[in-house]
C-alpha atoms as a PDB file:
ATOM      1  CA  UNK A   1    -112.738  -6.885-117.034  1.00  0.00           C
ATOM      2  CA  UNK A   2    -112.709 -10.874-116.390  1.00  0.00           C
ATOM      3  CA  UNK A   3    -109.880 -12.430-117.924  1.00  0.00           C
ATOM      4  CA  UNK A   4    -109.702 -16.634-118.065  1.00  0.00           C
ATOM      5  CA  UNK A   5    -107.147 -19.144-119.030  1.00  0.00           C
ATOM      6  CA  UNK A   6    -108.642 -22.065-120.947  1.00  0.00           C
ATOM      7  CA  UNK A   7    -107.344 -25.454-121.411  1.00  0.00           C
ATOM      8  CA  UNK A   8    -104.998 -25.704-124.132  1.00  0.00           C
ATOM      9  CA  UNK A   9    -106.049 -27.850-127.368  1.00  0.00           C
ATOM     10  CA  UNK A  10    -104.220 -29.544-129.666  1.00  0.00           C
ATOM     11  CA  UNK A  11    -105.943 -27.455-132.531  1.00  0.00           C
ATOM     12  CA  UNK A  12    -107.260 -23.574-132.941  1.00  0.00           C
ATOM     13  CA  UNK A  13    -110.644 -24.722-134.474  1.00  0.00           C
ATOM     14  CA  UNK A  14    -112.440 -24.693-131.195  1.00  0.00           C
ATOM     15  CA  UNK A  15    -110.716 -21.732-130.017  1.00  0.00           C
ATOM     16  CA  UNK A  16    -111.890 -19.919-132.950  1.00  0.00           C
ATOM     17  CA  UNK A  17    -115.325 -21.206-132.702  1.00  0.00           C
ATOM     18  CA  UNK A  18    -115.744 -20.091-129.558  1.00  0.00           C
ATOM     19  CA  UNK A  19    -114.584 -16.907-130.500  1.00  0.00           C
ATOM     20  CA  UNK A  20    -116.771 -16.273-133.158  1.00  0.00           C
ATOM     21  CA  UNK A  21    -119.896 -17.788-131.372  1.00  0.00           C
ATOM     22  CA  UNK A  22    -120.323 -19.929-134.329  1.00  0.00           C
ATOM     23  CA  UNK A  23    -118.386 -22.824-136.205  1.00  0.00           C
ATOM     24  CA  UNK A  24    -114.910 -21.893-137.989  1.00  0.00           C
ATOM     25  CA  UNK A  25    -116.329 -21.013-141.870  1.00  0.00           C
ATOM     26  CA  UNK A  26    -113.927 -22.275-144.103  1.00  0.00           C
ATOM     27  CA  UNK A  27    -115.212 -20.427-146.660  1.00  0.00           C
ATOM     28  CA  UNK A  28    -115.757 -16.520-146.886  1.00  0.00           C
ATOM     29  CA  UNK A  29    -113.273 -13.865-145.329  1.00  0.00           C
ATOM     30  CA  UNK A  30    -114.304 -12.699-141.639  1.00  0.00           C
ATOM     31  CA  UNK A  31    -115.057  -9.103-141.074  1.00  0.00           C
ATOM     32  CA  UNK A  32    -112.183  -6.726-141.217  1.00  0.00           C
ATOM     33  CA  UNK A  33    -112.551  -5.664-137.470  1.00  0.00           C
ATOM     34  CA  UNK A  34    -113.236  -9.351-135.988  1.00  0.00           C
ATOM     35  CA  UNK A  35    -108.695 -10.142-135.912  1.00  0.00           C
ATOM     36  CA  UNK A  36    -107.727  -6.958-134.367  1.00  0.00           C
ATOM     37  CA  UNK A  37    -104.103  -7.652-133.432  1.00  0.00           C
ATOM     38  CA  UNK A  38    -102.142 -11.004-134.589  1.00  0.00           C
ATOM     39  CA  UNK A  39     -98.248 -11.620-134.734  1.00  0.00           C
ATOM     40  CA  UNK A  40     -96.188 -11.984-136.667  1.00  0.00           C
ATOM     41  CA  UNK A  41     -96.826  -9.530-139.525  1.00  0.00           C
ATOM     42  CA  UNK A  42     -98.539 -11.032-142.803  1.00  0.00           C
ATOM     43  CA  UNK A  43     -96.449  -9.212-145.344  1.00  0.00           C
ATOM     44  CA  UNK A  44     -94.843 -12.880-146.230  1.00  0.00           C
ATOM     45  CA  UNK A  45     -98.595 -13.504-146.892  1.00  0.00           C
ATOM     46  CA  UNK A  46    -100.578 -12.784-149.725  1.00  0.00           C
ATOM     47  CA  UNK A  47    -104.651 -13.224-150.616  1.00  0.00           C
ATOM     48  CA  UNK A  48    -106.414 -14.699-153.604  1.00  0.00           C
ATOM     49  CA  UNK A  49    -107.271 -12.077-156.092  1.00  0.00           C
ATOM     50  CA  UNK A  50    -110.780 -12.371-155.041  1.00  0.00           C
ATOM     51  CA  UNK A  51    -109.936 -11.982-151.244  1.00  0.00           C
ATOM     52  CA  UNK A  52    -111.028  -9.301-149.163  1.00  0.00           C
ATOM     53  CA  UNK A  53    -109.914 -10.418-145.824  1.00  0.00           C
ATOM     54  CA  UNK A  54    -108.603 -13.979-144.540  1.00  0.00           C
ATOM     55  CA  UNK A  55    -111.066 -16.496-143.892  1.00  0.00           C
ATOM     56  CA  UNK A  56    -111.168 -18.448-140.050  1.00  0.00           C
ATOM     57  CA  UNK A  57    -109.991 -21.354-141.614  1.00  0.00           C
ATOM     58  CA  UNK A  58    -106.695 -19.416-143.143  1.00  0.00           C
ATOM     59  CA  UNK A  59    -106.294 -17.989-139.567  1.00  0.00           C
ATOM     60  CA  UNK A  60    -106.280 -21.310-137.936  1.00  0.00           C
ATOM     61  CA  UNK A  61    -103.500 -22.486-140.462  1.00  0.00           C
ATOM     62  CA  UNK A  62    -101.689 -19.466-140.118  1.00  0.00           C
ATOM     63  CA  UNK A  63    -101.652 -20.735-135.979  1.00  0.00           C
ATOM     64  CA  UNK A  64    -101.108 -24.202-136.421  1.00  0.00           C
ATOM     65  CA  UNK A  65     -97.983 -23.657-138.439  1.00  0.00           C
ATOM     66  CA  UNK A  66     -95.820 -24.157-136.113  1.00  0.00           C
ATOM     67  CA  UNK A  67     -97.513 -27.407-135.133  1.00  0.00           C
ATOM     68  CA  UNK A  68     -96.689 -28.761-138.528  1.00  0.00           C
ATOM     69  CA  UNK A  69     -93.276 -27.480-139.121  1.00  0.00           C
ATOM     70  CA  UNK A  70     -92.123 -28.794-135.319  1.00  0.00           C
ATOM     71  CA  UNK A  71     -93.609 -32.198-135.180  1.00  0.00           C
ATOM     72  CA  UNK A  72     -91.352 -32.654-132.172  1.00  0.00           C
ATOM     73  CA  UNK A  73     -91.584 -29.682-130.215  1.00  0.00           C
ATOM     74  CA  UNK A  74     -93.492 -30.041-126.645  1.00  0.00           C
ATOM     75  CA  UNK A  75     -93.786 -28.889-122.662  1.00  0.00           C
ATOM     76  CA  UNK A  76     -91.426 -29.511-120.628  1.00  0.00           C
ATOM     77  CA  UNK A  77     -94.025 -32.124-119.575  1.00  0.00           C
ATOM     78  CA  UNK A  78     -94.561 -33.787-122.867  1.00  0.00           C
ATOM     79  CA  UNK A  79     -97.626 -32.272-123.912  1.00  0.00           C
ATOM     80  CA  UNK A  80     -98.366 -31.535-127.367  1.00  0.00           C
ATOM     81  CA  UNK A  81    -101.680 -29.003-126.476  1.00  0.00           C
ATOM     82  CA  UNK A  82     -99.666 -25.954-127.474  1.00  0.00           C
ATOM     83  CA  UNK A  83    -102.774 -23.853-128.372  1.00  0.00           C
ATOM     84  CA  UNK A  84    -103.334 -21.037-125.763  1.00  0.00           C
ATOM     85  CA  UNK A  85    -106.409 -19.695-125.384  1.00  0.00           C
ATOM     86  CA  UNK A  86    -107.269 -16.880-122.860  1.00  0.00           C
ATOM     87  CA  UNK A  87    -110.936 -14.906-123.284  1.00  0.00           C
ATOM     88  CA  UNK A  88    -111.533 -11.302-121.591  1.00  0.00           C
ATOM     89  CA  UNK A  89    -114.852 -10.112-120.964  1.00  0.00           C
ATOM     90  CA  UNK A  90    -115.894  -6.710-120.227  1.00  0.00           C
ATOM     91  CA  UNK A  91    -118.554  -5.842-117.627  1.00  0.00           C
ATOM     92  CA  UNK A  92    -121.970  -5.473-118.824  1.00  0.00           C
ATOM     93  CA  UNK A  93    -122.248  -1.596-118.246  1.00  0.00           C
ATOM     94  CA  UNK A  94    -118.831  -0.695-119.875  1.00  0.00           C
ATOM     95  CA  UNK A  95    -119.104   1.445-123.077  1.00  0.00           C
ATOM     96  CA  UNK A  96    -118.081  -0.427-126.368  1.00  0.00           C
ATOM     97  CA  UNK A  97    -114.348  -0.204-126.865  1.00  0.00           C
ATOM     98  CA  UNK A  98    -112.716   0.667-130.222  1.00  0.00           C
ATOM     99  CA  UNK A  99    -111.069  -1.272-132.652  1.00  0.00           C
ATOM    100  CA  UNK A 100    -107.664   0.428-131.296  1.00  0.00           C
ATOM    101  CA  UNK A 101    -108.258   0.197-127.612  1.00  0.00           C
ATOM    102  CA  UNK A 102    -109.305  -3.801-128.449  1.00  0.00           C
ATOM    103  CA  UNK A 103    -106.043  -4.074-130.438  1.00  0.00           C
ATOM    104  CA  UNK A 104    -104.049  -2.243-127.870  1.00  0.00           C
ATOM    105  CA  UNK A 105    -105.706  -4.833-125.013  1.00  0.00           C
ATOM    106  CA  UNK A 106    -104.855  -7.798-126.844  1.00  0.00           C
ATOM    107  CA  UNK A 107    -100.846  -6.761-127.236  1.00  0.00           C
ATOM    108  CA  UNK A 108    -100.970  -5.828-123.484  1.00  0.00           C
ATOM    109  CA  UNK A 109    -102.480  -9.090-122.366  1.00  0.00           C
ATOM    110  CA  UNK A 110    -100.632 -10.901-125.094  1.00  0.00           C
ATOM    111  CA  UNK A 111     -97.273  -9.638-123.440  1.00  0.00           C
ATOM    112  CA  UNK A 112     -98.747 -10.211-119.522  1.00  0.00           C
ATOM    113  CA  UNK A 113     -98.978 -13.666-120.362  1.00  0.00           C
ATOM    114  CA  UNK A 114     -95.307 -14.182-122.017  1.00  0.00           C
ATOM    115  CA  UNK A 115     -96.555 -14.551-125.717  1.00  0.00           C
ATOM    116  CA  UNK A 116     -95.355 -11.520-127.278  1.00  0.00           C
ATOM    117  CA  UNK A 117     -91.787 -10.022-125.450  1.00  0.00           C
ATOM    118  CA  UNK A 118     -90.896  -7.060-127.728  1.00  0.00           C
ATOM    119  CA  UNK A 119     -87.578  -7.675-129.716  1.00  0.00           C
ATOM    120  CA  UNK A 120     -88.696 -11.208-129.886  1.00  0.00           C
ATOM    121  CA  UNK A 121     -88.649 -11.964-133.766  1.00  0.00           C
ATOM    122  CA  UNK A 122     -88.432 -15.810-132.917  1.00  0.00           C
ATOM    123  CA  UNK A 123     -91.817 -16.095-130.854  1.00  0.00           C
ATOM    124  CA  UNK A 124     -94.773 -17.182-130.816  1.00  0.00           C
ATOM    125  CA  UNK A 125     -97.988 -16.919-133.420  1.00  0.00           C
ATOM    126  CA  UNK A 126    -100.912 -15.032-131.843  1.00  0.00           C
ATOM    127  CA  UNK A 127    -104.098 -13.161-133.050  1.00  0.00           C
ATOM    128  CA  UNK A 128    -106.913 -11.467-130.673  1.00  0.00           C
ATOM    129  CA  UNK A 129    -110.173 -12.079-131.931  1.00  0.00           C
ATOM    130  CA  UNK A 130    -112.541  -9.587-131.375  1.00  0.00           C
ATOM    131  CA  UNK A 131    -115.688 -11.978-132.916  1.00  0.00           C
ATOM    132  CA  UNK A 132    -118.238 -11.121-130.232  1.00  0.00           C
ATOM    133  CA  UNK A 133    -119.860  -8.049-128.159  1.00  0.00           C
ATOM    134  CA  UNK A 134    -117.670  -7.539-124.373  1.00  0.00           C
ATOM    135  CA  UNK A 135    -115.398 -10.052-125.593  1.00  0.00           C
ATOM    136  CA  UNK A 136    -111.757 -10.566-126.534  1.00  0.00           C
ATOM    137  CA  UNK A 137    -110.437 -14.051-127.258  1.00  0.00           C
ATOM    138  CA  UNK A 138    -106.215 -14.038-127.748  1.00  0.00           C
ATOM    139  CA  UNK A 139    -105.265 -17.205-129.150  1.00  0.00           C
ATOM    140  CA  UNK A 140    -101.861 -18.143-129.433  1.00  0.00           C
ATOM    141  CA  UNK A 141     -99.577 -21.304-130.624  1.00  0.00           C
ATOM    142  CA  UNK A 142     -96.504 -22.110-127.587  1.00  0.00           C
ATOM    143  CA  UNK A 143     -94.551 -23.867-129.812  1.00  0.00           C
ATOM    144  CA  UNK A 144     -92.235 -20.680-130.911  1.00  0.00           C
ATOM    145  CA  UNK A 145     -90.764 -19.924-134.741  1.00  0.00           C
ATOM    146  CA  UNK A 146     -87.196 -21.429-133.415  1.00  0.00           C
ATOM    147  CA  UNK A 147     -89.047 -24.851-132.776  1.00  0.00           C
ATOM    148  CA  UNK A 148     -88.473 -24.179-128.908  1.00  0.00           C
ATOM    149  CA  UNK A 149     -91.755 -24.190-126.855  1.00  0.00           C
ATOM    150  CA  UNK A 150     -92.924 -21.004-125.140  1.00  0.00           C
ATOM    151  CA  UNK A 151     -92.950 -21.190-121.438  1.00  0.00           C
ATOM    152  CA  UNK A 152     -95.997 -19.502-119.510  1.00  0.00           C
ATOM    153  CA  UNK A 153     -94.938 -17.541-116.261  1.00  0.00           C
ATOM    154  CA  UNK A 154     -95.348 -19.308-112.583  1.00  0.00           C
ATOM    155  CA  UNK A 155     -97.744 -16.259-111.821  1.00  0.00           C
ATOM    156  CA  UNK A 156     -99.784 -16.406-114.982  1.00  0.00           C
ATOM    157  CA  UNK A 157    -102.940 -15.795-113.332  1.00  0.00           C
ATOM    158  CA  UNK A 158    -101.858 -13.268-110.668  1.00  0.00           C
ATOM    159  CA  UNK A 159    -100.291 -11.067-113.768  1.00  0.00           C
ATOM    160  CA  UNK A 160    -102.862 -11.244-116.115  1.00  0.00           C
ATOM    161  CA  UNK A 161    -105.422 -10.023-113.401  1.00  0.00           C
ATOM    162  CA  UNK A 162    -102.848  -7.099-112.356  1.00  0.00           C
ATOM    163  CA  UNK A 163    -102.644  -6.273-116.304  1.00  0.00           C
ATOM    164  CA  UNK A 164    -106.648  -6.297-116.736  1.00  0.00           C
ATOM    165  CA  UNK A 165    -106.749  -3.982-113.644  1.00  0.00           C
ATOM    166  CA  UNK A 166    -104.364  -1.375-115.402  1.00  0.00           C
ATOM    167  CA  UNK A 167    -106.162  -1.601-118.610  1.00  0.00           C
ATOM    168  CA  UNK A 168    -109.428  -1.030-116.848  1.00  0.00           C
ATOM    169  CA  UNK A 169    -107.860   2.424-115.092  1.00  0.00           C
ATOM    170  CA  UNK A 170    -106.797   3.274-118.592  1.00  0.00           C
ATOM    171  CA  UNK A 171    -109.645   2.661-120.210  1.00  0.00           C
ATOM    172  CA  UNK A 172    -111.867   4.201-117.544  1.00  0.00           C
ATOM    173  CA  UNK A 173    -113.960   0.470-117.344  1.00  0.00           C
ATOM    174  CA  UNK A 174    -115.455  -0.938-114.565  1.00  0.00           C
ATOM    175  CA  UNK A 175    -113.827  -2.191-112.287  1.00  0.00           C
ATOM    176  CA  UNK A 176    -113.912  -5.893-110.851  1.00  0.00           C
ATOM    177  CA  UNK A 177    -114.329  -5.811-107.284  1.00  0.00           C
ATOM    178  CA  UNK A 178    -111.547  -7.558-105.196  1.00  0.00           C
ATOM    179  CA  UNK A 179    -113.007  -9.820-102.519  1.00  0.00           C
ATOM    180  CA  UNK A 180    -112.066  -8.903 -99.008  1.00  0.00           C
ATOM    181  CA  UNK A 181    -109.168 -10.626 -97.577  1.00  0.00           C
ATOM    182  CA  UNK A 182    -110.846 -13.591 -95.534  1.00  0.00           C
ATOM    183  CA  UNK A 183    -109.147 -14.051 -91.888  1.00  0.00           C
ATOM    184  CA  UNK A 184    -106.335 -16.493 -91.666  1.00  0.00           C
ATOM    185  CA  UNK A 185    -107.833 -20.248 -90.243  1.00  0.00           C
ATOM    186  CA  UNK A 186    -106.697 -23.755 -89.398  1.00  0.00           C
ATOM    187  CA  UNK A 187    -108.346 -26.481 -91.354  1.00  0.00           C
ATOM    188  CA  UNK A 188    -109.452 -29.769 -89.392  1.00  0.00           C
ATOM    189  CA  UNK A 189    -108.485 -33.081 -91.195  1.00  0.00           C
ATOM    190  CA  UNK A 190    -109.569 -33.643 -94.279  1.00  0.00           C
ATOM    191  CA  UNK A 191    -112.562 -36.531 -94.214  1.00  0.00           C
ATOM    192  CA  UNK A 192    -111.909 -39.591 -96.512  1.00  0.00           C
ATOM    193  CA  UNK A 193    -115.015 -38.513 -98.514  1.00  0.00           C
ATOM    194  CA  UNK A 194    -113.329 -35.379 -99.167  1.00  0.00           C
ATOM    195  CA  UNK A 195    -110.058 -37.124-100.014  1.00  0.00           C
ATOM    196  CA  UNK A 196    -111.701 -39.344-102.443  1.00  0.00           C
ATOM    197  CA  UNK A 197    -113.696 -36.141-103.867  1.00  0.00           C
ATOM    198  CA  UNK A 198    -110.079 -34.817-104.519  1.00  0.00           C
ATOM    199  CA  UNK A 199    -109.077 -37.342-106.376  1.00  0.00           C
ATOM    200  CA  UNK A 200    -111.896 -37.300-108.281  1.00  0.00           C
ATOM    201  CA  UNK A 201    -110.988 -33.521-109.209  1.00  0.00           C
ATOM    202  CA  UNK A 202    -107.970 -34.631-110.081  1.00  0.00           C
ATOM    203  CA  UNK A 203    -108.906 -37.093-113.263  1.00  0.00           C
ATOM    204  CA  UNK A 204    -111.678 -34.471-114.174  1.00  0.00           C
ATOM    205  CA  UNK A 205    -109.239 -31.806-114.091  1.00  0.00           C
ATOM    206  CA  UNK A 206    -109.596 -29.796-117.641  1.00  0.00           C
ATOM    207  CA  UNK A 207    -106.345 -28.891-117.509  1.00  0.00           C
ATOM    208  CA  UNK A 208    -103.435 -31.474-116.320  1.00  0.00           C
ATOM    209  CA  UNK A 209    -105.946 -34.283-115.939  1.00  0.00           C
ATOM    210  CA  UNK A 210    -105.080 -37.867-117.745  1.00  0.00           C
ATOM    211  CA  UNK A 211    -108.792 -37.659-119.315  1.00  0.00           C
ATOM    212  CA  UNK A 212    -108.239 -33.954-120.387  1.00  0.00           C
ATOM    213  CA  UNK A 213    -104.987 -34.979-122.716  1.00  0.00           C
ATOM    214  CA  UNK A 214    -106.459 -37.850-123.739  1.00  0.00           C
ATOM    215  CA  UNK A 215    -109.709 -36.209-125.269  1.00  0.00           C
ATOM    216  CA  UNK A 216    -107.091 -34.045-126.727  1.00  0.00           C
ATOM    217  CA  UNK A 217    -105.149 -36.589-128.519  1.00  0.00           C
ATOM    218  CA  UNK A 218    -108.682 -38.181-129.918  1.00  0.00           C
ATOM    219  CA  UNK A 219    -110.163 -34.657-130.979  1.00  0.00           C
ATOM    220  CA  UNK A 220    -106.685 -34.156-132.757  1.00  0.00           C
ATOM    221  CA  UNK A 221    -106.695 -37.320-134.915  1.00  0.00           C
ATOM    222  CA  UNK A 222    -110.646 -36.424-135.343  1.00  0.00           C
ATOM    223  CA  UNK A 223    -109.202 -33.064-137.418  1.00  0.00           C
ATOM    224  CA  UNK A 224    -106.359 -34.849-139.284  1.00  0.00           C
ATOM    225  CA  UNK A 225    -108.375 -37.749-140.248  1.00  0.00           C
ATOM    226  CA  UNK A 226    -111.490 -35.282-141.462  1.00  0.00           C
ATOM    227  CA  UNK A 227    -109.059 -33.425-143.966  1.00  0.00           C
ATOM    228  CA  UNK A 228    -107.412 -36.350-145.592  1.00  0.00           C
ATOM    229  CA  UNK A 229    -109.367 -37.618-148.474  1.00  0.00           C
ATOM    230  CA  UNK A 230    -110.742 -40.888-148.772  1.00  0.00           C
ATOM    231  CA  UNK A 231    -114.935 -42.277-148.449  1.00  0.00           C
ATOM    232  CA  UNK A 232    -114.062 -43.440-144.848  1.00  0.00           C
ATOM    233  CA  UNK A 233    -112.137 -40.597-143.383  1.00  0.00           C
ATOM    234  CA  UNK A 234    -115.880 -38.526-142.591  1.00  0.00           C
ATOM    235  CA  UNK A 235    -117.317 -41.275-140.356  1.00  0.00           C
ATOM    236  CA  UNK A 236    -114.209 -42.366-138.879  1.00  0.00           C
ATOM    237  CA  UNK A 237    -113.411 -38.722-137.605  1.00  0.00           C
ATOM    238  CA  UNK A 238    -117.392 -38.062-136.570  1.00  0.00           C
ATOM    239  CA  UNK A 239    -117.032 -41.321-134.532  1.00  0.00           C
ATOM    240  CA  UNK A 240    -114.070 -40.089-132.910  1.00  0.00           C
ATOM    241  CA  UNK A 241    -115.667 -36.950-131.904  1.00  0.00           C
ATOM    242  CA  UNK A 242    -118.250 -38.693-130.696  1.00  0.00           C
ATOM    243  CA  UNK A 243    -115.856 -40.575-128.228  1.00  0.00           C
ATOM    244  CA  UNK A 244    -114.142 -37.598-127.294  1.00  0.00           C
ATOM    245  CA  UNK A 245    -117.536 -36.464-126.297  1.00  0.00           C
ATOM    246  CA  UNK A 246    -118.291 -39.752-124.281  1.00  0.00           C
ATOM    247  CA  UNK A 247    -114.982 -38.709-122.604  1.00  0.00           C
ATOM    248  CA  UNK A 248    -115.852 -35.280-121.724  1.00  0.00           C
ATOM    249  CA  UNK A 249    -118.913 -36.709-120.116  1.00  0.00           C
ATOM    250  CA  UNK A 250    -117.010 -38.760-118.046  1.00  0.00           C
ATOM    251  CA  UNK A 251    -115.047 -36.298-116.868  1.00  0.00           C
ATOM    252  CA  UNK A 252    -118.428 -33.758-115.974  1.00  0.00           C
ATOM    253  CA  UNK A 253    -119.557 -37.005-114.319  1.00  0.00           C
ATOM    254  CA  UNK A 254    -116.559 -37.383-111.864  1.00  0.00           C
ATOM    255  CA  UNK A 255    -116.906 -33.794-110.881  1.00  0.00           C
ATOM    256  CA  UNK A 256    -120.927 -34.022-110.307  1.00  0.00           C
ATOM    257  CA  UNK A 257    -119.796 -37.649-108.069  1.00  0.00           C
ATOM    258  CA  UNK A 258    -116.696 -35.192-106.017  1.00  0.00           C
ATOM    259  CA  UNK A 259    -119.451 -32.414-105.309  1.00  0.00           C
ATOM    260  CA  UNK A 260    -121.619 -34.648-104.067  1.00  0.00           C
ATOM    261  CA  UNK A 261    -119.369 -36.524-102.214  1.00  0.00           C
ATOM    262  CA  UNK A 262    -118.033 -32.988-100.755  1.00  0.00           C
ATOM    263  CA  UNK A 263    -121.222 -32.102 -99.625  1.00  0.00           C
ATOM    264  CA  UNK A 264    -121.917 -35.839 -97.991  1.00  0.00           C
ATOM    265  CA  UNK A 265    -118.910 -35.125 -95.640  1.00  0.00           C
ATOM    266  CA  UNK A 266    -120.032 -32.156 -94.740  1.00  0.00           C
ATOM    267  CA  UNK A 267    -118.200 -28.293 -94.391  1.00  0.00           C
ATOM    268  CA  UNK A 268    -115.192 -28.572 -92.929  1.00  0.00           C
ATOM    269  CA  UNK A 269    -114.709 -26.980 -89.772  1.00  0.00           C
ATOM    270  CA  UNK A 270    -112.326 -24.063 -89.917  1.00  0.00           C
ATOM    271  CA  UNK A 271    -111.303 -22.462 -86.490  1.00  0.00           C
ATOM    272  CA  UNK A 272    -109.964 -18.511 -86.479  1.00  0.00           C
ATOM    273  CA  UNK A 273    -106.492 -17.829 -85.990  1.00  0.00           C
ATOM    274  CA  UNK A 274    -106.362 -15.817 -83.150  1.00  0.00           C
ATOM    275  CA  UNK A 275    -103.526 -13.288 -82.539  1.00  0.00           C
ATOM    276  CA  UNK A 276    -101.056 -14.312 -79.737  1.00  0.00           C
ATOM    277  CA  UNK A 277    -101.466 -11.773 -76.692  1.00  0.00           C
ATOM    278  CA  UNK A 278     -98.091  -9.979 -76.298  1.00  0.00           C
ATOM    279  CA  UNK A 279     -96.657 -10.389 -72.934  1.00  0.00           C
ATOM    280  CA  UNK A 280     -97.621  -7.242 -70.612  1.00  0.00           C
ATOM    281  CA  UNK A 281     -95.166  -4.714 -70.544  1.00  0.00           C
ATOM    282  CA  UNK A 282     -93.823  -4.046 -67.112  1.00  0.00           C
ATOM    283  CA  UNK A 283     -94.555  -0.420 -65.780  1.00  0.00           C
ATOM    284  CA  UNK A 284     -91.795   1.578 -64.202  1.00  0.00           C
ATOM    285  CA  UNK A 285     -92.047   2.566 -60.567  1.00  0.00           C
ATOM    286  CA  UNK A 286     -91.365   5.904 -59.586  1.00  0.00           C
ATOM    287  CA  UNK A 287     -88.640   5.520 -56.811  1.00  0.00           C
ATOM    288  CA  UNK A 288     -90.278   7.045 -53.356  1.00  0.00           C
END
């Protein structure tokens, strides 16, 4: 079991999409078995007559709520991205899982990663979308019922890999081989090309870069503009996706330019630590 933390969006529609393997249908419910675990409880929620099951679109609302009813709320850091998205993939030879052991994987992960603490009846909006074969998506909003914005623990990554590790002993799955521990070693000085490469990483970085929250902003006033009415609003919010595009190119573009200026500088040397003799221990004489 792989789990991995995607950049946070501004919206769930590409969340969901990628979920489902497939745009977010706004019309039509989705399969009864594709949400297998969501919180809070929809018994303040009721379906058309007609309705079977919620549709995607009806899901996304039901996670950007909070968005819309705390236009204020955001990071510590200022950031308004407050979708979460984190997908789990099983291994290829693992047996198909049950809607119940899915469901039960999605709370566990869901509370690994701080979004659900039990007791909690102020936190956060969450489903786990079970849209695709080997794959969980858990999808989640930050921004809390109270208005106050969820934190994410320091060690987000080291507990949500512990987590998937119990769930795969449970669960009798496969099991994701830990690399060997590598031996400890001294780095020379960085080259300039490689300092210049890191900087580089830095404004292509998906996640805290400056391009990253930009893109954001644009592909969030792309979906607001696209559902108010009006002759305009369709071309203005294509032509905004279209530049959030041209921005995501730039960013793949300044990581293909840091590879290759990585690999013009050359590997790094690295030299072994080696383990400091101990001073010899002096031998006793036997008195004559």
């Amino acid at each position: 079991m792989i789990t991995r933390v995607n950049e946070r969006t501004h919206t769930p529609h590409d969340p969901l999409t990628e979920a489902l393997g497939r745009p977010v249908p706004f019309e039509g419910g989705l399969a009864e078995d594709t949400v297998i675990a969501y919180w809070p409880g929809l018994d303040d929620y009721t379906l058309d007559d007609e309705q079977a099951s919620w549709t995607a679109a009806q899901w996304a609302q039901h996670l950007e709520e909070p968005l819309l009813e705390h236009p204020f709320a955001a990071s510590p850091k200022d950031d308004r991205r407050a979708i979460f998205h984190l997908d789990v993939r099983l291994h290829p030879e693992d047996r198909d899982l049950s809607d119940a052991e899915w469901a039960e994987t999605a709370h566990r992960l869901a509370r690994a990663a701080g979004i659900e603490i039990p007791g909690d009846h102020d936190g956060c909006h969450w489903i786990g979308v079970q849209g695709r074969p080997g794959r969980l998506d858990l999808i989640a909003n930050l921004i809390r019922l109270d208005g106050v914005w969820q934190p994410r623990p320091a060690d987000l990554l080291r507990r949500l890999a512990g987590e998937a590790r119990r769930i795969e002993h449970d669960l009798r799955l496969t099991r994701v081989p830990i690399a060997p521990q590598q031996p400890a070693t001294v780095r020379a000085a960085p080259t300039a090309a490689s300092q210049y490469a890191t900087v580089l990483d830095q404004l292509a970085d998906e996640q805290d870069g400056p391009l990253a929250a930009v893109r954001g902003l644009v592909e969030h006033t792309a979906h607001r503009i696209a559902r108010q009415p009006g002759a305009e609003r369709p071309g203005t919010a294509h032509r905004l996706e279209w530049i959030a595009r041209r921005l995501h190119g730039i960013q793949q573009d300044l990581d293909a330019t840091a590879t290759t200026l990585r690999q013009a500088a050359g590997p790094t040397a690295s030299l072994p630590l080696m383990p400091t003799a101990s001073p010899p221990v002096p031998v006793a004489r036997s008195p004559r």
